[in-house]
PDB file of N, CA and C in Angstrom:
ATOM      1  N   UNK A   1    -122.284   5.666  39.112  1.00  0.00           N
ATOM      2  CA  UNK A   1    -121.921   4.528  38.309  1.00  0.00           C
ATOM      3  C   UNK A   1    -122.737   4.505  37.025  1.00  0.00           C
ATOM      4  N   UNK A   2    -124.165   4.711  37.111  1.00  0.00           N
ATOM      5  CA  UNK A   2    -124.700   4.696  36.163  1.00  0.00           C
ATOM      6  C   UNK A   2    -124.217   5.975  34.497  1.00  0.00           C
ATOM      7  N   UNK A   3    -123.955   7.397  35.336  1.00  0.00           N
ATOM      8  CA  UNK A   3    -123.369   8.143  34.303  1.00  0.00           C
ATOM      9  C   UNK A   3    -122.629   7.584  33.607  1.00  0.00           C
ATOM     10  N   UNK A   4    -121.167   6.491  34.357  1.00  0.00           N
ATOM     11  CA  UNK A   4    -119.984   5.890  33.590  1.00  0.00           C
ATOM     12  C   UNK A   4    -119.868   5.396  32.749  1.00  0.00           C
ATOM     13  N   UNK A   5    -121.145   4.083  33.021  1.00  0.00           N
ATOM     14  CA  UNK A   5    -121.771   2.953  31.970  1.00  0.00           C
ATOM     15  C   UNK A   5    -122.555   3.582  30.899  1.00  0.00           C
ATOM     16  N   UNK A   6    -123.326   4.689  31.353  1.00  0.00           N
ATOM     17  CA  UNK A   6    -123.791   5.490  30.378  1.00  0.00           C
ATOM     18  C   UNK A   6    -122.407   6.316  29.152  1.00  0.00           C
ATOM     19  N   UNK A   7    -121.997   7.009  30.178  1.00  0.00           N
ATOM     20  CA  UNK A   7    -121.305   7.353  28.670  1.00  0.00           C
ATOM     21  C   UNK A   7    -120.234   6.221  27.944  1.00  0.00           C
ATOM     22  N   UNK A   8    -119.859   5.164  28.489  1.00  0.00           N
ATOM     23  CA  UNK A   8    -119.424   4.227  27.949  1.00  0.00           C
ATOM     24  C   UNK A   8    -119.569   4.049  26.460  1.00  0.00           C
ATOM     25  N   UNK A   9    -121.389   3.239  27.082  1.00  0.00           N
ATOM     26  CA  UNK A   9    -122.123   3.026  25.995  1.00  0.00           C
ATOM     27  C   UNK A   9    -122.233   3.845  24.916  1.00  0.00           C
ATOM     28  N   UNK A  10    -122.438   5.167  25.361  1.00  0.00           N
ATOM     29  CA  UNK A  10    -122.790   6.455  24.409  1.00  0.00           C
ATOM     30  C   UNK A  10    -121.457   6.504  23.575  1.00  0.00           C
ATOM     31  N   UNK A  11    -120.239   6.118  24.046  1.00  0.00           N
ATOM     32  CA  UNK A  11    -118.708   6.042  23.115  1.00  0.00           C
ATOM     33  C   UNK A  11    -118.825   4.886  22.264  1.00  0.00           C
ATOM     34  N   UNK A  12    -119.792   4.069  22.491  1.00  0.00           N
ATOM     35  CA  UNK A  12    -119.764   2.813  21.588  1.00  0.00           C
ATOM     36  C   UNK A  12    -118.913   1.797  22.009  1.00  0.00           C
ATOM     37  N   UNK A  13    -118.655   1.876  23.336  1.00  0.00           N
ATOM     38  CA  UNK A  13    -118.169   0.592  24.037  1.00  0.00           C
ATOM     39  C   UNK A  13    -119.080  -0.107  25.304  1.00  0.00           C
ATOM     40  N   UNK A  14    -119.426  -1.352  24.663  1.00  0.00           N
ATOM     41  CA  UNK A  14    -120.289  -2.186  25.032  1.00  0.00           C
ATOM     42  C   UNK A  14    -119.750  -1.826  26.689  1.00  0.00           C
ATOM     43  N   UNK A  15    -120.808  -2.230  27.471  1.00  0.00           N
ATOM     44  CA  UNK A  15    -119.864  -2.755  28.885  1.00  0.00           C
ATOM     45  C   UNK A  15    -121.313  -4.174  29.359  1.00  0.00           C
ATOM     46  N   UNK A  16    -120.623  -4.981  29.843  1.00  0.00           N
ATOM     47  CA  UNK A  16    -121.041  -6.064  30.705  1.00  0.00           C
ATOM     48  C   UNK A  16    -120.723  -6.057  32.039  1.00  0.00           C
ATOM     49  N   UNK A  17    -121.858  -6.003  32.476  1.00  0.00           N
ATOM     50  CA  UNK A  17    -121.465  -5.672  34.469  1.00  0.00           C
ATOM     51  C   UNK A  17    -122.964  -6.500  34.720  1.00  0.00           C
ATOM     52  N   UNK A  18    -122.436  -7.172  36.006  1.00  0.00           N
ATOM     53  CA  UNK A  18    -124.182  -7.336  36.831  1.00  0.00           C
ATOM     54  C   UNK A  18    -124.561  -6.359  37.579  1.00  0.00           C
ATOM     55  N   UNK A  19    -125.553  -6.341  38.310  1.00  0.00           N
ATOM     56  CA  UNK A  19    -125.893  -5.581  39.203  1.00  0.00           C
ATOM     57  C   UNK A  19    -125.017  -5.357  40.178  1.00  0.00           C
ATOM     58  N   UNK A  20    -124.699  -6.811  40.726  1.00  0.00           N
ATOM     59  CA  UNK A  20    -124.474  -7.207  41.915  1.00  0.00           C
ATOM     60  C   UNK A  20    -122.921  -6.430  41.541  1.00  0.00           C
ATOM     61  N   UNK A  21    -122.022  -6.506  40.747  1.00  0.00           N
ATOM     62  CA  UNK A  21    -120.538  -5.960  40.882  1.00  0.00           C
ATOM     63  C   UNK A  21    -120.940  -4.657  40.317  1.00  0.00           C
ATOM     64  N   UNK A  22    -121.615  -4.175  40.044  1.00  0.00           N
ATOM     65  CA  UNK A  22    -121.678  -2.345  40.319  1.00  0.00           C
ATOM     66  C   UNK A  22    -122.201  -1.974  41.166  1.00  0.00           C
ATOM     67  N   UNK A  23    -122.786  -2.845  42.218  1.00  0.00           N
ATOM     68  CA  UNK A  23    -123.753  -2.450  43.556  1.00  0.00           C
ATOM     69  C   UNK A  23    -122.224  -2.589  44.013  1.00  0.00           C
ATOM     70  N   UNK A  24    -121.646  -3.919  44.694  1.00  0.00           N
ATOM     71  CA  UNK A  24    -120.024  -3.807  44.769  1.00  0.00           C
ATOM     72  C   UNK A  24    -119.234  -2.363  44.840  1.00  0.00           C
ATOM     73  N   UNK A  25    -118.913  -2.369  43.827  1.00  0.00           N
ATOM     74  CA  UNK A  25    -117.904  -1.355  43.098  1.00  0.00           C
ATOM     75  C   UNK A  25    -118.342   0.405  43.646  1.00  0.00           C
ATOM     76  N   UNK A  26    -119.536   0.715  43.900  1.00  0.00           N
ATOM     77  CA  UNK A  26    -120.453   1.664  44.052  1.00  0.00           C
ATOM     78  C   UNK A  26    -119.888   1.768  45.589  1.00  0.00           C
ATOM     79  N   UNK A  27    -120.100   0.649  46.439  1.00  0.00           N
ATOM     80  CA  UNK A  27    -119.883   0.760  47.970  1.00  0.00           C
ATOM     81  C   UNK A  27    -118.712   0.781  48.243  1.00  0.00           C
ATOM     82  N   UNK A  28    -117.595   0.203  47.127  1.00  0.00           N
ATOM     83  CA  UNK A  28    -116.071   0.209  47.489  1.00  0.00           C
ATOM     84  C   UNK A  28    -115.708   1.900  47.459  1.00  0.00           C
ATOM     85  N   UNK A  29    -116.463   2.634  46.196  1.00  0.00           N
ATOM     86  CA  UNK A  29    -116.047   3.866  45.691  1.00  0.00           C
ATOM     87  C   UNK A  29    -116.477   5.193  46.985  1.00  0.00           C
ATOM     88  N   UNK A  30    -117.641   4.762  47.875  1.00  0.00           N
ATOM     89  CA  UNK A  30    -118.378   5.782  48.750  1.00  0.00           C
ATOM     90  C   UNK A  30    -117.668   5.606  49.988  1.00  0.00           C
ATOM     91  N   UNK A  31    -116.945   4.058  50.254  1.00  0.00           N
ATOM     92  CA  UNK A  31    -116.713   3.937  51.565  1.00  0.00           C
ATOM     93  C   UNK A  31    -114.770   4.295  51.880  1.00  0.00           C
ATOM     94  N   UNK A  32    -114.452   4.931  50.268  1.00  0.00           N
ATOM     95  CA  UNK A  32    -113.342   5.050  49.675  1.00  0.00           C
ATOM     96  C   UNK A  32    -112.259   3.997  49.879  1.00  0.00           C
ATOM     97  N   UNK A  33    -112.636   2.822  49.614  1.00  0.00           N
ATOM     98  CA  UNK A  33    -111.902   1.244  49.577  1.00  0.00           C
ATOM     99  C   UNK A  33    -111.130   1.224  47.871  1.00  0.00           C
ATOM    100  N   UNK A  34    -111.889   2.167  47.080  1.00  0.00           N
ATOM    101  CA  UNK A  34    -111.161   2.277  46.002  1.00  0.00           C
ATOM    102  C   UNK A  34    -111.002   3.870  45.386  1.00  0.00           C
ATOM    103  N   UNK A  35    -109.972   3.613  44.784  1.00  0.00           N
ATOM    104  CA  UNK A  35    -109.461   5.342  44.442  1.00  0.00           C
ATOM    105  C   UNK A  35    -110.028   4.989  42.794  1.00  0.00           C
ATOM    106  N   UNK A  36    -109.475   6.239  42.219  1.00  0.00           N
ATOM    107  CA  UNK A  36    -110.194   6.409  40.967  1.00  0.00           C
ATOM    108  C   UNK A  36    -109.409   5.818  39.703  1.00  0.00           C
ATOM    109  N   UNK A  37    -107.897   5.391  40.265  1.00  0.00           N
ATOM    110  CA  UNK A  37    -107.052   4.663  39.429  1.00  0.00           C
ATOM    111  C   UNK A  37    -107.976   3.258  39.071  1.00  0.00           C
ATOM    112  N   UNK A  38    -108.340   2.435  40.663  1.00  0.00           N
ATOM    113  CA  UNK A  38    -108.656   1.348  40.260  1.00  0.00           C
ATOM    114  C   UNK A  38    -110.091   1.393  39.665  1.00  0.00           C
ATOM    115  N   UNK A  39    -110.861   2.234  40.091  1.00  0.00           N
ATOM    116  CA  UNK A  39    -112.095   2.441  39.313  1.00  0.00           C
ATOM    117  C   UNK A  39    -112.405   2.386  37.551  1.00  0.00           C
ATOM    118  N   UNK A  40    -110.883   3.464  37.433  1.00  0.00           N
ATOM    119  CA  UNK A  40    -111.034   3.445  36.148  1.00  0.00           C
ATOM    120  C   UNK A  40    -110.490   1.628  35.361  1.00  0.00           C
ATOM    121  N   UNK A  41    -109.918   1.309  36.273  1.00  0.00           N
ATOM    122  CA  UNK A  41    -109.336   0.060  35.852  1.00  0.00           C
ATOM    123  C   UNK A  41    -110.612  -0.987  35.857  1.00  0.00           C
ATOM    124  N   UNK A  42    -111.157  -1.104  36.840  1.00  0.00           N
ATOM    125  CA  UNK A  42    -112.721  -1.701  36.670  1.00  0.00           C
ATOM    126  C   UNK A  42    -113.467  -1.390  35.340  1.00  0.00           C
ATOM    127  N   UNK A  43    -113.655  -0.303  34.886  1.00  0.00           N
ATOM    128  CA  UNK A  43    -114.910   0.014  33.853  1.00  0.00           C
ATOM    129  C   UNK A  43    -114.404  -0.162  32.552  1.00  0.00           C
ATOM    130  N   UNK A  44    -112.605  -0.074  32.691  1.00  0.00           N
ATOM    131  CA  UNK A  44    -112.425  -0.880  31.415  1.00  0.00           C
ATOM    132  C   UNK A  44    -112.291  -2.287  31.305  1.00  0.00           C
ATOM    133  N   UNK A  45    -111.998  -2.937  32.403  1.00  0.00           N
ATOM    134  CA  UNK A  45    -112.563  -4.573  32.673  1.00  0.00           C
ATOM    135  C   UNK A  45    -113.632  -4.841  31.938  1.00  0.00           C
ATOM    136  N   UNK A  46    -114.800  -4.180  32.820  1.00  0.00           N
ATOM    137  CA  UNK A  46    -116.163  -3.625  32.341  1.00  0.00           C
ATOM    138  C   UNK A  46    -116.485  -4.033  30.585  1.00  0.00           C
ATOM    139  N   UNK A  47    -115.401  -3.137  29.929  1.00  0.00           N
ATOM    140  CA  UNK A  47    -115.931  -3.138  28.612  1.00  0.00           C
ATOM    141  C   UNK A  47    -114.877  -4.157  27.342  1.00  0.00           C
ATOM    142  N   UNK A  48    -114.018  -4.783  27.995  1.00  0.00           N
ATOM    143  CA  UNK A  48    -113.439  -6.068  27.682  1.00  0.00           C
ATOM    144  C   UNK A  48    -113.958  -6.741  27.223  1.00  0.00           C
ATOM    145  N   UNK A  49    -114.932  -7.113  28.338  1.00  0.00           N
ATOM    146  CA  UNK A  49    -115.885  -8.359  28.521  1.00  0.00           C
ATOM    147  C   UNK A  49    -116.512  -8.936  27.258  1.00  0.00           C
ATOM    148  N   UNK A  50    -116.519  -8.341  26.215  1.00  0.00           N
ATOM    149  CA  UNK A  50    -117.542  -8.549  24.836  1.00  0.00           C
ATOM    150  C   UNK A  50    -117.048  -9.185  24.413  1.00  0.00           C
TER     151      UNK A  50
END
């Protein structure tokens, strides 16, 4: 998760996340509760937020 937000940022798109919904999002992604469609749909949520 952290690479994601990282290169986000590094593209010049802000992202706003707490801990607590990338701690979330992290356990949905390992315990495979989410595929990579909705993932990607999260991190641009993620960078909305501004």
């Amino acid at each position: 998760m952290t690479v994601a937000v990282g290169y986000l940022h590094a593209s010049g798109l802000p992202v706003r996340v707490s801990a607590k919904e990338a701690a979330v999002l992290a356990e949905q992604v390992t315990s495979g509760q989410t595929d990579v469609r909705t993932l990607a749909d999260t991190l641009k949520e993620w960078t909305e937020r501004s």
